[in-house]
PDB file of N, CA and C in Angstrom:
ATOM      1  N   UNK A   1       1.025 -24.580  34.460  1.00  0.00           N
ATOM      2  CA  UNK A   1       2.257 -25.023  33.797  1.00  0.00           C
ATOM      3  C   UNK A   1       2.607 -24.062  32.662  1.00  0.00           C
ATOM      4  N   UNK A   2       1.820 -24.055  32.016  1.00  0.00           N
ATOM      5  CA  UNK A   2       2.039 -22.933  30.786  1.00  0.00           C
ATOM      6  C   UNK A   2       1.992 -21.562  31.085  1.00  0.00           C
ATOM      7  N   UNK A   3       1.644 -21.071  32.303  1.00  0.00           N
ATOM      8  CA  UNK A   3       1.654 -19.394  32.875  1.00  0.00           C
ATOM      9  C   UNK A   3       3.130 -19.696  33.188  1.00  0.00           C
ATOM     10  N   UNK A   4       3.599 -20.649  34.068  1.00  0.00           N
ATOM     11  CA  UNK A   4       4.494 -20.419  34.593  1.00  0.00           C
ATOM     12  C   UNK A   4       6.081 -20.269  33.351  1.00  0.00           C
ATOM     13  N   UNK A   5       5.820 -20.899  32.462  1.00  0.00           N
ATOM     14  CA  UNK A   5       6.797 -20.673  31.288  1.00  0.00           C
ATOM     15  C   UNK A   5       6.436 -18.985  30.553  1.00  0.00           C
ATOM     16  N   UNK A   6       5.595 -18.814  30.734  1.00  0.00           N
ATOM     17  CA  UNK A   6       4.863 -17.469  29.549  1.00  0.00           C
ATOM     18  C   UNK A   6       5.501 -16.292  30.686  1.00  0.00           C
ATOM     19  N   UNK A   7       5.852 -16.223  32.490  1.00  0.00           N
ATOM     20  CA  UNK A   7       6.693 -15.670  33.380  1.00  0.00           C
ATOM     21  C   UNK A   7       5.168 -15.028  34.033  1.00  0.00           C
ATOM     22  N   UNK A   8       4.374 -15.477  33.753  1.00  0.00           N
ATOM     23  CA  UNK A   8       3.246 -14.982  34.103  1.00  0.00           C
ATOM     24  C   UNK A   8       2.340 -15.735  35.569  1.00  0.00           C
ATOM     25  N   UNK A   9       1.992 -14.872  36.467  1.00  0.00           N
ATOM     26  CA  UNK A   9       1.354 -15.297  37.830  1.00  0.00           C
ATOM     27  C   UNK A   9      -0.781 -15.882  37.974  1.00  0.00           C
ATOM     28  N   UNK A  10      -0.368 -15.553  36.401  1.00  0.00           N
ATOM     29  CA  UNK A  10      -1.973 -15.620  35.822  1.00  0.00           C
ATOM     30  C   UNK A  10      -2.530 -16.284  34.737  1.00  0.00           C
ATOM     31  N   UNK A  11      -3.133 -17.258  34.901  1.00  0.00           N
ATOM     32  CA  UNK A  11      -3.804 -18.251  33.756  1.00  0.00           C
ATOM     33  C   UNK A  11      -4.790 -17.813  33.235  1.00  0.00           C
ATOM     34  N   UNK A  12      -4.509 -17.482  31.786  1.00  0.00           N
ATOM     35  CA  UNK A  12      -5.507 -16.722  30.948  1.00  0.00           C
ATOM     36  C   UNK A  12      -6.217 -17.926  29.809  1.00  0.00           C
ATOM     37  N   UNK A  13      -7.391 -17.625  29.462  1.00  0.00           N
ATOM     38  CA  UNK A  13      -8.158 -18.201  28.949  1.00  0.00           C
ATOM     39  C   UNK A  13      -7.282 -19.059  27.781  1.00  0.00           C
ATOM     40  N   UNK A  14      -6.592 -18.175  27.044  1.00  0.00           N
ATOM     41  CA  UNK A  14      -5.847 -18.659  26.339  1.00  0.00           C
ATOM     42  C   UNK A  14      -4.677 -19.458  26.592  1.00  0.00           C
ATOM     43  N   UNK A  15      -4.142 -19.630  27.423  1.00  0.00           N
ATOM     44  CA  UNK A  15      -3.178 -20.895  28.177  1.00  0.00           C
ATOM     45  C   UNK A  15      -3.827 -22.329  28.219  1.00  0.00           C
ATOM     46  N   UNK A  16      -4.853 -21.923  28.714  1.00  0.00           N
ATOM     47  CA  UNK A  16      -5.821 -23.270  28.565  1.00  0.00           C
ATOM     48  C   UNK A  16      -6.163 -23.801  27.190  1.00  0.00           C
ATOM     49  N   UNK A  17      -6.772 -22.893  26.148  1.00  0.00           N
ATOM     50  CA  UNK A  17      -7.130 -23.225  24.709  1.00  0.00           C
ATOM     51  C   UNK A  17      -5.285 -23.921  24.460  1.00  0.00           C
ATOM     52  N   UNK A  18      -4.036 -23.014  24.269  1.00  0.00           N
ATOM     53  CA  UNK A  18      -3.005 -23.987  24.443  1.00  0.00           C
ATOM     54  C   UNK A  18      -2.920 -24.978  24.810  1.00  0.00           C
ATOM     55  N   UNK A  19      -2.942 -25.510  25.974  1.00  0.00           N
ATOM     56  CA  UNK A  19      -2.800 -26.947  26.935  1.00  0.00           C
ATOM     57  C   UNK A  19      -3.336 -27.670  26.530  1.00  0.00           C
ATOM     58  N   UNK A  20      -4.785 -27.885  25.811  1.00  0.00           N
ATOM     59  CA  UNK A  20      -6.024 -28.254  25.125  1.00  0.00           C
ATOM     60  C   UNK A  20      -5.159 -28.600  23.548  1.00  0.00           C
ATOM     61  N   UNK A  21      -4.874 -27.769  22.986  1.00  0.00           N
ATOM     62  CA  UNK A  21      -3.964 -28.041  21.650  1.00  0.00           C
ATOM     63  C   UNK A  21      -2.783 -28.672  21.467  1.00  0.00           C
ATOM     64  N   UNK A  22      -1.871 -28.483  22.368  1.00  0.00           N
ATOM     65  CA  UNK A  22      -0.776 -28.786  22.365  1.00  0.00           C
ATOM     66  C   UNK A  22      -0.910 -30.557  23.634  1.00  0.00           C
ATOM     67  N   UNK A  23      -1.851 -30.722  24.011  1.00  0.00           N
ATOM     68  CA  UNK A  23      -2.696 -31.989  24.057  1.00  0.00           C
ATOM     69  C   UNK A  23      -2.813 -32.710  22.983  1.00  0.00           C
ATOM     70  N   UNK A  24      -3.744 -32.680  22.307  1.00  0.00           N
ATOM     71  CA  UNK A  24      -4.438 -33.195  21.483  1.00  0.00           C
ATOM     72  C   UNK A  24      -3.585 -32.917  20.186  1.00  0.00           C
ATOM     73  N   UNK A  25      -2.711 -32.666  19.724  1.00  0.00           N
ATOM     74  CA  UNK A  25      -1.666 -32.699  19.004  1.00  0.00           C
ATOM     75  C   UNK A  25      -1.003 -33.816  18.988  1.00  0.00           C
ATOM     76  N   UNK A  26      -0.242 -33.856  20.542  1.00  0.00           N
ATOM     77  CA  UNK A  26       0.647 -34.781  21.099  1.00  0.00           C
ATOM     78  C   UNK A  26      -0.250 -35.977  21.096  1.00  0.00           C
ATOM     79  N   UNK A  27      -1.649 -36.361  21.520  1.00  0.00           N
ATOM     80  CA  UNK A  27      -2.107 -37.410  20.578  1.00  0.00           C
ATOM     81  C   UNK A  27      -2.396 -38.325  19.723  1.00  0.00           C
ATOM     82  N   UNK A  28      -2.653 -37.128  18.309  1.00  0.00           N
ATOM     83  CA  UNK A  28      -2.232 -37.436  17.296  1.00  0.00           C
ATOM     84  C   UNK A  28      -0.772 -38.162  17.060  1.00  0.00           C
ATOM     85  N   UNK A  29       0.426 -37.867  17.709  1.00  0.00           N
ATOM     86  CA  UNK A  29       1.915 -37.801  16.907  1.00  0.00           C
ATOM     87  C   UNK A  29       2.146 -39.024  18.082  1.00  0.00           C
ATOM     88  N   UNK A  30       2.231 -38.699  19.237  1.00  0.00           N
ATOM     89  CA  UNK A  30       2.817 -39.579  20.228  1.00  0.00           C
ATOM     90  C   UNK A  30       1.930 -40.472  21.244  1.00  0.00           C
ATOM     91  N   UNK A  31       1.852 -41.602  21.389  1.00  0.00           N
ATOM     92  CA  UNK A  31       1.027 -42.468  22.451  1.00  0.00           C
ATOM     93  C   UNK A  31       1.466 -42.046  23.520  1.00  0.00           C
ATOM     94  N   UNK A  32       2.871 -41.258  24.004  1.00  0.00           N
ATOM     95  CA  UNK A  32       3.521 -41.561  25.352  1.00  0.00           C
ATOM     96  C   UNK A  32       3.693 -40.088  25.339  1.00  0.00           C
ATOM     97  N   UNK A  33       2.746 -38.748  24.707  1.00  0.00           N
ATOM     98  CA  UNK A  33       3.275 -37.982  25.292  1.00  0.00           C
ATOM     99  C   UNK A  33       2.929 -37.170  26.485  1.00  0.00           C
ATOM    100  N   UNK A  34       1.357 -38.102  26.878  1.00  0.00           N
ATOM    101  CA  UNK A  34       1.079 -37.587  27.771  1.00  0.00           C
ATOM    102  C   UNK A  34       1.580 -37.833  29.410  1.00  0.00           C
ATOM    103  N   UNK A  35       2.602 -38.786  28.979  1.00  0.00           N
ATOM    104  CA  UNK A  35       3.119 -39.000  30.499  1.00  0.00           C
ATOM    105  C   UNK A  35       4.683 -38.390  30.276  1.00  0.00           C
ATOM    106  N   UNK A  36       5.370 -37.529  29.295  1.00  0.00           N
ATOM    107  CA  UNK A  36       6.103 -36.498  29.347  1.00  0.00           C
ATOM    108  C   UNK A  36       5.854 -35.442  29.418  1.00  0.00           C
ATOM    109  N   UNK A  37       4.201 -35.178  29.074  1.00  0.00           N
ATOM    110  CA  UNK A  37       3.848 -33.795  29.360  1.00  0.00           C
ATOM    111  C   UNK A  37       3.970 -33.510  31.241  1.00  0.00           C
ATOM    112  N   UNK A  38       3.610 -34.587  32.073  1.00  0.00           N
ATOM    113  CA  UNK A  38       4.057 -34.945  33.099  1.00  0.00           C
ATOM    114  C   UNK A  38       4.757 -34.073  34.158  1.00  0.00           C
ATOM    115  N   UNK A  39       5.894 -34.633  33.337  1.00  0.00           N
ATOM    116  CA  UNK A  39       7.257 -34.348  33.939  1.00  0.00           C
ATOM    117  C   UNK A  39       7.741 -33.037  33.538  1.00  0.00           C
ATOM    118  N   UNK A  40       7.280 -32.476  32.609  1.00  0.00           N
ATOM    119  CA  UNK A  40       7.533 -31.168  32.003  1.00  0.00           C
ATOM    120  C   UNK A  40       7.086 -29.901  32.846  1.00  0.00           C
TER     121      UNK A  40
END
């Protein structure tokens, strides 16, 4: 999901540490954002 926004054909270590953060962020702030991360 996040390669495919970055225009990239390759998931780098660091996409994941992202996905992982920008997770657990959305946590913190929102109960429901993991079922918009979803659809995104």
């Amino acid at each position: 999901m996040f390669a495919i926004r970055a225009r990239r054909k390759t998931v780098t270590e660091k996409d994941f540490l992202d996905a992982v953060n920008k997770v657990t962020k959305g946590y913190q702030k929102f109960s429901a954002t993991p079922k918009y991360m979803v659809y995104n």
